[in-house]
C-alpha atoms as a PDB file:
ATOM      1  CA  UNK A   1      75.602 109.492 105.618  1.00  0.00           C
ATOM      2  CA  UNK A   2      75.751 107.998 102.137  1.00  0.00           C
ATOM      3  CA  UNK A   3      76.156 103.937 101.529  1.00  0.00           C
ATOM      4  CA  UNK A   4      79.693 104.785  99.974  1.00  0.00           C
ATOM      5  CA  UNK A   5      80.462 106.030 103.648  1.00  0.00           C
ATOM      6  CA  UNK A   6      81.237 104.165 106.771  1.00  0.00           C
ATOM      7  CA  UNK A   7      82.084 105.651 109.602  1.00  0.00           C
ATOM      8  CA  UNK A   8      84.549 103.466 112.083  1.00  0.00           C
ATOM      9  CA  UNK A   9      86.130 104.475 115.683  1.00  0.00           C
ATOM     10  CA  UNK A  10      89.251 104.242 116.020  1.00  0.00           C
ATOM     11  CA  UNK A  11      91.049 105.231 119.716  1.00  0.00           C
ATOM     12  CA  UNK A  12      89.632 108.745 120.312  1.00  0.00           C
ATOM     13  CA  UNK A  13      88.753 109.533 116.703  1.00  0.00           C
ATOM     14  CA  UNK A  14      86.057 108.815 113.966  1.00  0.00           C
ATOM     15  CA  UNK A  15      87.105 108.158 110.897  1.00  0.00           C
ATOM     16  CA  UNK A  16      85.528 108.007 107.777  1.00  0.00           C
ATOM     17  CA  UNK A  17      85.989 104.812 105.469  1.00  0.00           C
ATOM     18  CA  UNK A  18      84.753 105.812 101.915  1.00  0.00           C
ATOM     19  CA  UNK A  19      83.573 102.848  99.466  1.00  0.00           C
ATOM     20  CA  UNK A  20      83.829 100.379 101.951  1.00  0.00           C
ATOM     21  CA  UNK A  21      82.399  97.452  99.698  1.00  0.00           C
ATOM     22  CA  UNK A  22      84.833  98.232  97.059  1.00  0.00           C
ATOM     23  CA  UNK A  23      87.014  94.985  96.439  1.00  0.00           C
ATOM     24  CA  UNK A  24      90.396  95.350  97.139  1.00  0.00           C
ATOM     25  CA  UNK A  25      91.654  91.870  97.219  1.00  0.00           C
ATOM     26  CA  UNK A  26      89.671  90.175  94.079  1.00  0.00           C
ATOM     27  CA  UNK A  27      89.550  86.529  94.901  1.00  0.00           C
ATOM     28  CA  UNK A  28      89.433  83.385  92.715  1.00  0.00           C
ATOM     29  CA  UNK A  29      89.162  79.386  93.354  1.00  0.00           C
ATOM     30  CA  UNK A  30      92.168  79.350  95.796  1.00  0.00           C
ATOM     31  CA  UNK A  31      91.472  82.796  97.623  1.00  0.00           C
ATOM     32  CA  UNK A  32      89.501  85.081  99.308  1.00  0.00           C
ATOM     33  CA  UNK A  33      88.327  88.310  98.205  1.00  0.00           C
ATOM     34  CA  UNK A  34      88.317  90.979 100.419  1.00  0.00           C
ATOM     35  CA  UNK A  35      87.247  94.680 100.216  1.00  0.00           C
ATOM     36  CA  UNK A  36      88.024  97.442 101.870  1.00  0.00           C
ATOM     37  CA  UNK A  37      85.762  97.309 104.926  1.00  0.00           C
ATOM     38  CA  UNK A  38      88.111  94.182 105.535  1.00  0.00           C
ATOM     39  CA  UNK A  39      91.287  95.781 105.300  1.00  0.00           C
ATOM     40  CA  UNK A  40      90.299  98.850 107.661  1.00  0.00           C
ATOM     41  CA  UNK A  41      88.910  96.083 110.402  1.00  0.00           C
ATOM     42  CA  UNK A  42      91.639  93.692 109.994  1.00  0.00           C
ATOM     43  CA  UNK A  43      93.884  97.312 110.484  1.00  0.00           C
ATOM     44  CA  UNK A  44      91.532  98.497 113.540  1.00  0.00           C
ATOM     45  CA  UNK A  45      91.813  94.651 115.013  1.00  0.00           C
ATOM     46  CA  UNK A  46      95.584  94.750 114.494  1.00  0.00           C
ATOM     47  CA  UNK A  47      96.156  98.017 115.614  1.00  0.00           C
ATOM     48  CA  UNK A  48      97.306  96.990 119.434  1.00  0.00           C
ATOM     49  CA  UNK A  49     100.436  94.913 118.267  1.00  0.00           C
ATOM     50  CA  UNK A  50     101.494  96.918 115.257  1.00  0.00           C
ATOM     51  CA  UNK A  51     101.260 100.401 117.001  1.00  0.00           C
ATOM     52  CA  UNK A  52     104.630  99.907 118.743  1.00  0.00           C
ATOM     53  CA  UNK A  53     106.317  98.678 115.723  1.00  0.00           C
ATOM     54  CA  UNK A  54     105.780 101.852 114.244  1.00  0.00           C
ATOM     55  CA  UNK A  55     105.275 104.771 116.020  1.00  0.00           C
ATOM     56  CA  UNK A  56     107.906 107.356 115.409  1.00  0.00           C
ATOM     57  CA  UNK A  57     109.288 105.915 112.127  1.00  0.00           C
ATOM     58  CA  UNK A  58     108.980 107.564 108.932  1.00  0.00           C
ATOM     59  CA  UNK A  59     106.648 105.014 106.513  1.00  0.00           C
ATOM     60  CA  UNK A  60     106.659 104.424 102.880  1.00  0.00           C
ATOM     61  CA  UNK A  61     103.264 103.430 101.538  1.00  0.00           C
ATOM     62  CA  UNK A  62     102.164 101.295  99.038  1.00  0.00           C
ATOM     63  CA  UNK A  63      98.808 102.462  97.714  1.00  0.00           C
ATOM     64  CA  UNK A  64      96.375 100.333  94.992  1.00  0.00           C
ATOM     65  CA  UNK A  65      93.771 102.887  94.905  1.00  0.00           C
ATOM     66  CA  UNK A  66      92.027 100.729  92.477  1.00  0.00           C
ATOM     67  CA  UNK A  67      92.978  97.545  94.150  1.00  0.00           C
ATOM     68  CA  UNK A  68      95.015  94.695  93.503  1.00  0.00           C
ATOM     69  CA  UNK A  69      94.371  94.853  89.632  1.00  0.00           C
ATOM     70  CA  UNK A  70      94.727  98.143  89.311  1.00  0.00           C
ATOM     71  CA  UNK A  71      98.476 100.958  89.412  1.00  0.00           C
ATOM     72  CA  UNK A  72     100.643 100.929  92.256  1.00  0.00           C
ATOM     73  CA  UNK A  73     102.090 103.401  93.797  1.00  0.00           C
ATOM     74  CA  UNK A  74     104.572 104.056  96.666  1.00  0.00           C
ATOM     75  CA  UNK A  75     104.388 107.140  98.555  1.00  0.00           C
ATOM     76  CA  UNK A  76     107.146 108.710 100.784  1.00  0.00           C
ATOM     77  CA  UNK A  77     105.620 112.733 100.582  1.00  0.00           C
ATOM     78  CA  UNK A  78     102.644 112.967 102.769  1.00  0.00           C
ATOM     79  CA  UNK A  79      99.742 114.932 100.900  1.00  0.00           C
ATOM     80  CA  UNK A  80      98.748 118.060 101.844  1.00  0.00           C
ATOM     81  CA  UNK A  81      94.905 117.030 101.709  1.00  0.00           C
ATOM     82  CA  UNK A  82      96.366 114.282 104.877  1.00  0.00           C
ATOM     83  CA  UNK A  83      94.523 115.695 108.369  1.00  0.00           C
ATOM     84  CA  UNK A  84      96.622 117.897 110.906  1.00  0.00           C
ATOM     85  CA  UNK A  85      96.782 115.183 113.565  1.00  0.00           C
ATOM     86  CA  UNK A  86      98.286 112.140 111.523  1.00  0.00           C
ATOM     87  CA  UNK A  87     102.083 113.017 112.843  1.00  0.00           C
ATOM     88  CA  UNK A  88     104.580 113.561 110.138  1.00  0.00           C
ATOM     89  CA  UNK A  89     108.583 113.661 110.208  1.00  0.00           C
ATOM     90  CA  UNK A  90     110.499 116.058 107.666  1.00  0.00           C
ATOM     91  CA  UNK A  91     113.815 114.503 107.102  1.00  0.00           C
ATOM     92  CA  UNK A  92     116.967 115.316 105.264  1.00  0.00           C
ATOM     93  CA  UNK A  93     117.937 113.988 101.560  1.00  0.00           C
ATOM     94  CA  UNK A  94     120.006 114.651  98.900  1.00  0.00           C
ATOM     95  CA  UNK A  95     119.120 117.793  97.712  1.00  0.00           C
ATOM     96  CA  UNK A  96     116.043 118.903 100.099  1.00  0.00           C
ATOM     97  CA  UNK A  97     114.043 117.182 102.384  1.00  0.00           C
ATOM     98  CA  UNK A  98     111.086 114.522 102.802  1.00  0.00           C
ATOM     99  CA  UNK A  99     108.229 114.664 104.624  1.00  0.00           C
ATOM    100  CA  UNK A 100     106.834 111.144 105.786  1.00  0.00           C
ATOM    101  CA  UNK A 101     103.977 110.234 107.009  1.00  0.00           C
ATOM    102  CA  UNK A 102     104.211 108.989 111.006  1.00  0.00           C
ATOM    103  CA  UNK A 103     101.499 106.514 112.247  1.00  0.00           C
ATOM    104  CA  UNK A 104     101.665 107.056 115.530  1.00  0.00           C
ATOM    105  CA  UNK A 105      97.879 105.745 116.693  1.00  0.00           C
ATOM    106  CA  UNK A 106      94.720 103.298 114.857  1.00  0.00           C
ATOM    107  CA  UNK A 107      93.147 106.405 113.648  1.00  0.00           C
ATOM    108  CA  UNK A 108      96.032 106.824 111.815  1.00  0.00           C
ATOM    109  CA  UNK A 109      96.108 103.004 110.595  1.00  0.00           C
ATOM    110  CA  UNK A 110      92.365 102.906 109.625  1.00  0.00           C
ATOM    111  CA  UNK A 111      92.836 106.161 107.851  1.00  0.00           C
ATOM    112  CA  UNK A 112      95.528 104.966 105.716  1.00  0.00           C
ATOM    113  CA  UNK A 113      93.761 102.159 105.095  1.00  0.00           C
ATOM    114  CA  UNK A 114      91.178 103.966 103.762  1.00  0.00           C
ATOM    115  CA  UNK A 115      93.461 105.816 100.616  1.00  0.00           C
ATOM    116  CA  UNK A 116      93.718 101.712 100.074  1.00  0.00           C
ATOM    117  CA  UNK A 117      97.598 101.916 101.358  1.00  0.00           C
ATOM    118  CA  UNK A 118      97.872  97.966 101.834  1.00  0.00           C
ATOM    119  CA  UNK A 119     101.612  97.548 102.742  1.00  0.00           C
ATOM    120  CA  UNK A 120     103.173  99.892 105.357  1.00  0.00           C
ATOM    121  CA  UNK A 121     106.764 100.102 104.726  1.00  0.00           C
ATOM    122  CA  UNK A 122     108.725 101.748 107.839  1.00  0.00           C
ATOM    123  CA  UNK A 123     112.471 103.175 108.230  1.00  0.00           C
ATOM    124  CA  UNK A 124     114.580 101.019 110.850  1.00  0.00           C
ATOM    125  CA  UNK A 125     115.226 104.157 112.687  1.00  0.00           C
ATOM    126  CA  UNK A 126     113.086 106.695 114.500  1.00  0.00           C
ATOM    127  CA  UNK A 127     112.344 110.379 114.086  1.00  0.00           C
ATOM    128  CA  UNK A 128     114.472 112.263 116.862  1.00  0.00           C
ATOM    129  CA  UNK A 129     117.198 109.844 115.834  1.00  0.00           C
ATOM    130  CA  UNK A 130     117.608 109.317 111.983  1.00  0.00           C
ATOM    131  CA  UNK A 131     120.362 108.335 111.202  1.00  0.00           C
ATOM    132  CA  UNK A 132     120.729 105.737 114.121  1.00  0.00           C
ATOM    133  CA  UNK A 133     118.718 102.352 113.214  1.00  0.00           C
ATOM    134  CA  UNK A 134     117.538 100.469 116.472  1.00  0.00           C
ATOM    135  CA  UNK A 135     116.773  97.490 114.376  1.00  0.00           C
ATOM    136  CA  UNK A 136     118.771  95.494 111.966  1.00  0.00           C
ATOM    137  CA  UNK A 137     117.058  93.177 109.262  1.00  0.00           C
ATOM    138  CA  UNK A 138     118.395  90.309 107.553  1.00  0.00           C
ATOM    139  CA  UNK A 139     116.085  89.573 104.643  1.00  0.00           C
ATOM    140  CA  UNK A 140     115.922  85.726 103.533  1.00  0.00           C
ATOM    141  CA  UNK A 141     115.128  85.681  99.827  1.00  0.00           C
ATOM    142  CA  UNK A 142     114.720  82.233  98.161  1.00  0.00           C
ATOM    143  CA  UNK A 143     115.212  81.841  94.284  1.00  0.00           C
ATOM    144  CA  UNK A 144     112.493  80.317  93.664  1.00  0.00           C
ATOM    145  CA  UNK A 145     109.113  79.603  96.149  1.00  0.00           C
ATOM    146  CA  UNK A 146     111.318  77.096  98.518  1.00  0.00           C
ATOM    147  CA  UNK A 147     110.202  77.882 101.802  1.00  0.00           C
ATOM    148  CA  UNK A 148     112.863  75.036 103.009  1.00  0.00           C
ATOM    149  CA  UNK A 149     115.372  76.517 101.819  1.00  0.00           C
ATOM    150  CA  UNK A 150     114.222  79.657 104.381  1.00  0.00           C
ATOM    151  CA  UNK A 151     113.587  78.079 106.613  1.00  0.00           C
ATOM    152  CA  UNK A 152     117.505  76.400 106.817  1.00  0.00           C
ATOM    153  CA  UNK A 153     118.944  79.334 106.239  1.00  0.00           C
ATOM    154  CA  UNK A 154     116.821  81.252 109.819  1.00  0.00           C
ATOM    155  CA  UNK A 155     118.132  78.255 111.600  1.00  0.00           C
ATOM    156  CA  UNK A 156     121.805  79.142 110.328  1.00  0.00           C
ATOM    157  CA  UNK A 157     121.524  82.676 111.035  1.00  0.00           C
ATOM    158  CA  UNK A 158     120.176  82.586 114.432  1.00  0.00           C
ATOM    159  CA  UNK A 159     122.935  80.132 115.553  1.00  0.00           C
ATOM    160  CA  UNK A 160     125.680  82.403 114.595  1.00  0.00           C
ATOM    161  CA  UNK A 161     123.688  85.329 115.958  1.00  0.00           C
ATOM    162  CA  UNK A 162     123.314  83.186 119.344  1.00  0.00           C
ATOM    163  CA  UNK A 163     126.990  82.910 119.175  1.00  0.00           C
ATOM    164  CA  UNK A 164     127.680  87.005 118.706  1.00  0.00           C
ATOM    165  CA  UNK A 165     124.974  87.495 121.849  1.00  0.00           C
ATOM    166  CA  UNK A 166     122.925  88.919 119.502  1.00  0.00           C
ATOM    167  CA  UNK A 167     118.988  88.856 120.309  1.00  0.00           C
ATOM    168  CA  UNK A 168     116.707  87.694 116.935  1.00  0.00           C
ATOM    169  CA  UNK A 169     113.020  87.199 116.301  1.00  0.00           C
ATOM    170  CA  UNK A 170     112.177  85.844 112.661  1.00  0.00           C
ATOM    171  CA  UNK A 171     108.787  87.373 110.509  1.00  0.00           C
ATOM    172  CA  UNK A 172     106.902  85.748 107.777  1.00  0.00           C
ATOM    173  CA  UNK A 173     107.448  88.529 105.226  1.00  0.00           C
ATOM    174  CA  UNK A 174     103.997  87.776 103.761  1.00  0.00           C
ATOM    175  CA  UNK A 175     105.676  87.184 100.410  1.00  0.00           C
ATOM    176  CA  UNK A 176     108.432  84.283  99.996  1.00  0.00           C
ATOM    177  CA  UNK A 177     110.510  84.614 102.559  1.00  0.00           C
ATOM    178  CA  UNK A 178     111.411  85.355 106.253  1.00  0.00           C
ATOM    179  CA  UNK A 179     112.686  88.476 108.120  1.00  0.00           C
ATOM    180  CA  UNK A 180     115.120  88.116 111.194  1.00  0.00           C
ATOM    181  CA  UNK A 181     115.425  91.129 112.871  1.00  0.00           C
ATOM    182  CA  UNK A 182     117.457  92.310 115.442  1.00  0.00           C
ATOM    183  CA  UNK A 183     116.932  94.753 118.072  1.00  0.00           C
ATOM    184  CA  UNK A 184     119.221  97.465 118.517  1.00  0.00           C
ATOM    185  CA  UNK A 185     119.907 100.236 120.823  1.00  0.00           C
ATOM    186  CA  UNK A 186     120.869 102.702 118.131  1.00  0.00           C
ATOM    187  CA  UNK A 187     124.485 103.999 118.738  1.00  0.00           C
ATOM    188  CA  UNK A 188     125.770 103.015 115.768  1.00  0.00           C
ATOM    189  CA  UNK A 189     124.886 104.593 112.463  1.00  0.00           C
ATOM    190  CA  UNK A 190     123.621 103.149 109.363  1.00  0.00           C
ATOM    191  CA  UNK A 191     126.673 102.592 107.301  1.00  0.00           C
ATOM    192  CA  UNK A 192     128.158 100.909 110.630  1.00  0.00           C
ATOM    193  CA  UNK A 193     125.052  98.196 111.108  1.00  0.00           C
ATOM    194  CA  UNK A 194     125.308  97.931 107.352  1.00  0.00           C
ATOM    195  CA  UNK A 195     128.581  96.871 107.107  1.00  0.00           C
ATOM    196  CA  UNK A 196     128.630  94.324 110.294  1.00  0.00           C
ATOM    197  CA  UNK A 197     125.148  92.872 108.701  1.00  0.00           C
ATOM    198  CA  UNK A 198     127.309  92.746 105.597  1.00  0.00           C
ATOM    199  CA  UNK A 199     130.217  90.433 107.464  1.00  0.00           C
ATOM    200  CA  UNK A 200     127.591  88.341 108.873  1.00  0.00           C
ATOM    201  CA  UNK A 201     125.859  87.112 106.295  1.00  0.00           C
ATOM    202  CA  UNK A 202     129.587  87.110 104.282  1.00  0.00           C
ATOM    203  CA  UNK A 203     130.718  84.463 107.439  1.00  0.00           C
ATOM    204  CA  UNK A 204     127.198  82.429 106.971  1.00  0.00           C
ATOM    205  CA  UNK A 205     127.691  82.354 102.703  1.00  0.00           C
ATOM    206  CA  UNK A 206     130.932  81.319 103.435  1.00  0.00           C
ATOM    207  CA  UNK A 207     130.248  78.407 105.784  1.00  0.00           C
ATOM    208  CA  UNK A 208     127.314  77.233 103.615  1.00  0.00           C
ATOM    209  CA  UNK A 209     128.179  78.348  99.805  1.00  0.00           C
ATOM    210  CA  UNK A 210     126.172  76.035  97.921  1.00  0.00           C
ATOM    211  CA  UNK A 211     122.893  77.121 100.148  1.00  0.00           C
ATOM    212  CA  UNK A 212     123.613  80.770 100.498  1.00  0.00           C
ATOM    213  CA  UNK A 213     125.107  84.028  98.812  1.00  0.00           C
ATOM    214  CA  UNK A 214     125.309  87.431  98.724  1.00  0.00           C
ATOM    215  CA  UNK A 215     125.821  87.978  95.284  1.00  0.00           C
ATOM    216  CA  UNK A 216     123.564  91.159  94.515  1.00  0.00           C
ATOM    217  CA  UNK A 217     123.086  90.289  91.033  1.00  0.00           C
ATOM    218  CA  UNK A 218     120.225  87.800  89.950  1.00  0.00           C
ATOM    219  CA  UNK A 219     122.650  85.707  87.576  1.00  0.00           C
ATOM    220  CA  UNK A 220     125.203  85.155  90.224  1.00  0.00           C
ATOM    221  CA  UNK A 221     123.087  83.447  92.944  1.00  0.00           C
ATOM    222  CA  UNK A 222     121.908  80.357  90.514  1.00  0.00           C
ATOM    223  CA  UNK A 223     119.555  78.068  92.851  1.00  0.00           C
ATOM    224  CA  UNK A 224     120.760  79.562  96.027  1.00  0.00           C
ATOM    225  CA  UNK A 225     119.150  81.647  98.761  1.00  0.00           C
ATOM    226  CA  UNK A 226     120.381  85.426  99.251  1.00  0.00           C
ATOM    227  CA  UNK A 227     121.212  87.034 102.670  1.00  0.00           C
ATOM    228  CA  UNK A 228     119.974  90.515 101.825  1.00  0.00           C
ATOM    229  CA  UNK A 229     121.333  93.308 104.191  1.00  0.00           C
ATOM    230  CA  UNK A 230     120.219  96.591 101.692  1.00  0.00           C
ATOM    231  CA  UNK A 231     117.463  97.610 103.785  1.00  0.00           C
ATOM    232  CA  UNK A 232     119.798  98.883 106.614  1.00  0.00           C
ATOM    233  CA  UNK A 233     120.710 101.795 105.247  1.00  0.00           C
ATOM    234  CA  UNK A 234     119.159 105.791 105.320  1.00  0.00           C
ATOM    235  CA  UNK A 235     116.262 106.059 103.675  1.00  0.00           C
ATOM    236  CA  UNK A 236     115.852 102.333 103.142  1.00  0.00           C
ATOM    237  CA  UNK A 237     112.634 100.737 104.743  1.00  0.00           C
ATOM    238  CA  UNK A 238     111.582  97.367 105.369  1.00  0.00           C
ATOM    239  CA  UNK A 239     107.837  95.921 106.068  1.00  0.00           C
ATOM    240  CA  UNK A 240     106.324  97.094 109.154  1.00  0.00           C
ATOM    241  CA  UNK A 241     104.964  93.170 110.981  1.00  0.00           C
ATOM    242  CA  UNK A 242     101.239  92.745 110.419  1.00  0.00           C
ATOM    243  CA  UNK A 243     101.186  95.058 107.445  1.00  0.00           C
ATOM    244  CA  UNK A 244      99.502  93.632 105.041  1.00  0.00           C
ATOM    245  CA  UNK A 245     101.192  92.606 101.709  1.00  0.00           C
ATOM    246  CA  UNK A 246     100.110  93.165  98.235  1.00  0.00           C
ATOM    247  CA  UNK A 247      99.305  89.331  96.724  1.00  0.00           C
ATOM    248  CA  UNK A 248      95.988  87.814  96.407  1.00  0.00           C
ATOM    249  CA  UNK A 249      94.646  86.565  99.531  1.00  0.00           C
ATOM    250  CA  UNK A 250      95.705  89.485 101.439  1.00  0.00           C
ATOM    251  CA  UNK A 251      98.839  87.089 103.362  1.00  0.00           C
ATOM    252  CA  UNK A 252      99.936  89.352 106.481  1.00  0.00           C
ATOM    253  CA  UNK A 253     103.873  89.692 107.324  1.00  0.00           C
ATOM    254  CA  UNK A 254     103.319  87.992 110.551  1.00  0.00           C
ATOM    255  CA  UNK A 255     106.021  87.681 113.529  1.00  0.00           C
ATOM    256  CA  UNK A 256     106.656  83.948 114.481  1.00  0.00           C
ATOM    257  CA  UNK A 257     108.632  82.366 117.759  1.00  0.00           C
ATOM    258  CA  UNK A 258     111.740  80.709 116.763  1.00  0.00           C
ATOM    259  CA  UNK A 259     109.598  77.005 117.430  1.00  0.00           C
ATOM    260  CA  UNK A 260     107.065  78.209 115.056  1.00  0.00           C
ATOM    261  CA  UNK A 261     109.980  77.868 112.552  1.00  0.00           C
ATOM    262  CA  UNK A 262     109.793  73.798 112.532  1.00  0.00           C
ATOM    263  CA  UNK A 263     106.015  73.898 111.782  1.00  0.00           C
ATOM    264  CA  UNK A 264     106.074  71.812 108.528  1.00  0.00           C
ATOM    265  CA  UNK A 265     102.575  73.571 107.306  1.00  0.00           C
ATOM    266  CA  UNK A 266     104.497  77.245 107.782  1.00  0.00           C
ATOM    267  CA  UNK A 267     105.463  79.018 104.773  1.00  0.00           C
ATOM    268  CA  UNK A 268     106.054  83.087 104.113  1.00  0.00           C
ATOM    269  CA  UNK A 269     102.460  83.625 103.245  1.00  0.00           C
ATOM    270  CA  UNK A 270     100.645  80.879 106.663  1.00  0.00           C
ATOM    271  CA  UNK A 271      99.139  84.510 107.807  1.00  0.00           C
ATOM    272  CA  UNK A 272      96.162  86.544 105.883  1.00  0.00           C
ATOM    273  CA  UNK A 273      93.820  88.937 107.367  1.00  0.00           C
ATOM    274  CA  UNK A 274      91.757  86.217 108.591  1.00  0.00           C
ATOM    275  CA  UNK A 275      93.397  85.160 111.618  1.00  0.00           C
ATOM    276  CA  UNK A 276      96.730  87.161 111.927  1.00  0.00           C
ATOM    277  CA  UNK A 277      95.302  88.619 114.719  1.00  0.00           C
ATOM    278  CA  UNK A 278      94.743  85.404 116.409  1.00  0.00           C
ATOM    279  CA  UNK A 279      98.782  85.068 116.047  1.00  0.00           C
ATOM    280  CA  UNK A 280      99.439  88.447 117.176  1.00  0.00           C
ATOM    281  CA  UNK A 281      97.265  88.026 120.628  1.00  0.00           C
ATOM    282  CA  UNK A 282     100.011  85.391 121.036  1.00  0.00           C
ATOM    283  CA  UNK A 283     102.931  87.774 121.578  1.00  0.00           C
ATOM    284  CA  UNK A 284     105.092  85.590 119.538  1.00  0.00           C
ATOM    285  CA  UNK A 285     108.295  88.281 120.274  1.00  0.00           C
ATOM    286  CA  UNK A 286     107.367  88.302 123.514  1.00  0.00           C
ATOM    287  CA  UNK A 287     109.660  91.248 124.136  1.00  0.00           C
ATOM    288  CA  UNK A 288     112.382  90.354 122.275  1.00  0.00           C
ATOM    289  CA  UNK A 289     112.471  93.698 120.366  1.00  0.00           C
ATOM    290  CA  UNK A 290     113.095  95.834 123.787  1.00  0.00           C
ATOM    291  CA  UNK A 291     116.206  94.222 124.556  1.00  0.00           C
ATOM    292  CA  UNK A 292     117.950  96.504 122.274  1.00  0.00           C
ATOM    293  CA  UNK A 293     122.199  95.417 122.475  1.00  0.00           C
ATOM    294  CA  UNK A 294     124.953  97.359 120.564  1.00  0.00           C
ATOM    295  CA  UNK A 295     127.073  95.949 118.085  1.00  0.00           C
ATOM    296  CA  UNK A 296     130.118  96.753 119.816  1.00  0.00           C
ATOM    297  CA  UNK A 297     130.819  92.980 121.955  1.00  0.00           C
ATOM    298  CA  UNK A 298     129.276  91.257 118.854  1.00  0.00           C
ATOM    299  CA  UNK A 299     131.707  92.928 115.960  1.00  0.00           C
ATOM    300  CA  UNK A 300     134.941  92.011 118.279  1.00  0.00           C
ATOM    301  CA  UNK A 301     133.055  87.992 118.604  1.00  0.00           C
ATOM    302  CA  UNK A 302     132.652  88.537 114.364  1.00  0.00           C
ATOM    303  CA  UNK A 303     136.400  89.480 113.940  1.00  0.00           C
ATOM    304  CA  UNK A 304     137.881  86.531 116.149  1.00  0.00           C
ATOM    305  CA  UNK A 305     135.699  84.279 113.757  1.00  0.00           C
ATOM    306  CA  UNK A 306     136.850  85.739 110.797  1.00  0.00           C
ATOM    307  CA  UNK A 307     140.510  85.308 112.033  1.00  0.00           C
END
């Protein structure tokens, strides 16, 4: 076996890890650097909690073959040169159809690692069932770095979820901001979870204008944070928890408990590949994500509000 090979097992499989030394993650005075052999362990190690979070969902990945420095790309097509037994979904788009890469088991994960995909980006619904999303996401995007500001508006949002009888667990997205989702049992449709995330975060703007908005445009938001509810729609994806993200120090996208939230030293990037893992033996959802609820109780709740 040559140096530039590594061999790693990975559930019933062996799978090869090719340049393992090859530095991924460059790092400088405030951060680690971290090579490949890193990402594929901290991917192996992870593997356990991240596995249910994706199995069955179609991914987007986004590859830095040449590491952080170097192109990125984001791939929906799986390659041909991909082995038989990584699971794949073919599913309908305008025009023709997509075939996504599944990753439905750690051999899977570390082999993905491997062509250097660092951020797994997964569909909120589930092959067998496309076009019905059993997960909503509300997507808490500061203007600037004001994790604060974040961290008032997942307090906000959970309250008037509380009040619908809506389940929510919040996620460090790794980048800036935080992730609430919410589990779902999947009888409504896209454009149907859409449009009620759309009237929630409308109420919550409302009620707190000069902290939130939903103004899609850049220049319309000024200083304030934006409830983003784009991802929950076909074809959209959102980032898979404990996938790693692509900023130096290799942060992780790390589920949180809702008490985790008043941790002063927490901020969207706390997690790296260091000691996510020691979070995720934690179980900080506990669960939360198979109590799956439909939106019907919660929309009539939204429209009483709204008067």
């Amino acid at each position: 076996m040559s140096d530039d090979v590594r061999t790693v097992r990975a559930g019933r499989r062996t799978v090869e890890v090719h340049r393992p030394d090859k530095v991924i993650f460059p790092g400088d005075g405030d951060t680690k650097t971290y090579t490949k052999g890193d990402l594929v362990d901290y991917y192996r190690a992870v593997a356990p909690f991240m596995l249910p979070h994706l199995r069955g969902r179609p991914l987007m990945l986004e590859r830095y073959p040449d590491g952080l420095g170097g192109p990125r790309f984001m791939q929906k097509n799986i390659p041909d040169a991909y082995p038989d037994w990584i699971s794949r979904v073919e599913v309908p788009k305008e025009g023709g159809t997509v075939c996504h890469t599944v990753c439905d088991d750690s051999a899977t994960l570390v082999y993905l690692a491997d062509q250097a995909a660092l951020t797994l980006h997964r569909w909120l619904s589930r092959a067998g069932r496309i076009d019905r999303p059993d997960r909503l996401v509300f997507d808490l995007d500061p203007a600037g770095d004001d994790f604060p500001a974040v961290r008032e508006a997942a307090r906000h949002l959970r309250a008037l979820l509380d009040e619908l009888g809506l389940p929510s667990a919040p996620m460090t997205t790794g980048s800036r901001g935080l992730h609430v989702v919410v589990p779902l049992t999947g009888r409504e449709d896209f454009d149907e979870v859409r449009a009620f995330a759309r009237d929630v975060s409308g109420i919550l703007a409302a009620t707190h204008p000069d902290e939130l908005t939903t103004a899609a445009r850049k220049k319309d938001r000024g200083d304030r944070l934006y409830l983003d509810v784009g991802r929950n729609a076909y074809a959209q994806t959102a980032v898979v928890p404990f996938t790693v993200r692509a900023r130096p120090g290799a942060p992780v996208a790390t589920p949180i408990t809702w008490s985790q939230l008043d941790d002063p030293g927490l901020d969207a990037r706390r997690w790296t590949v260091a000691d996510a893992v020691e979070q995720a033996r934690t179980d900080p959802w506990a669960g939360a994500m198979s109590r799956g609820r439909g939106l019907g109780p919660a929309r009539r709740r939204l429209a009483k509000m709204r008067g």
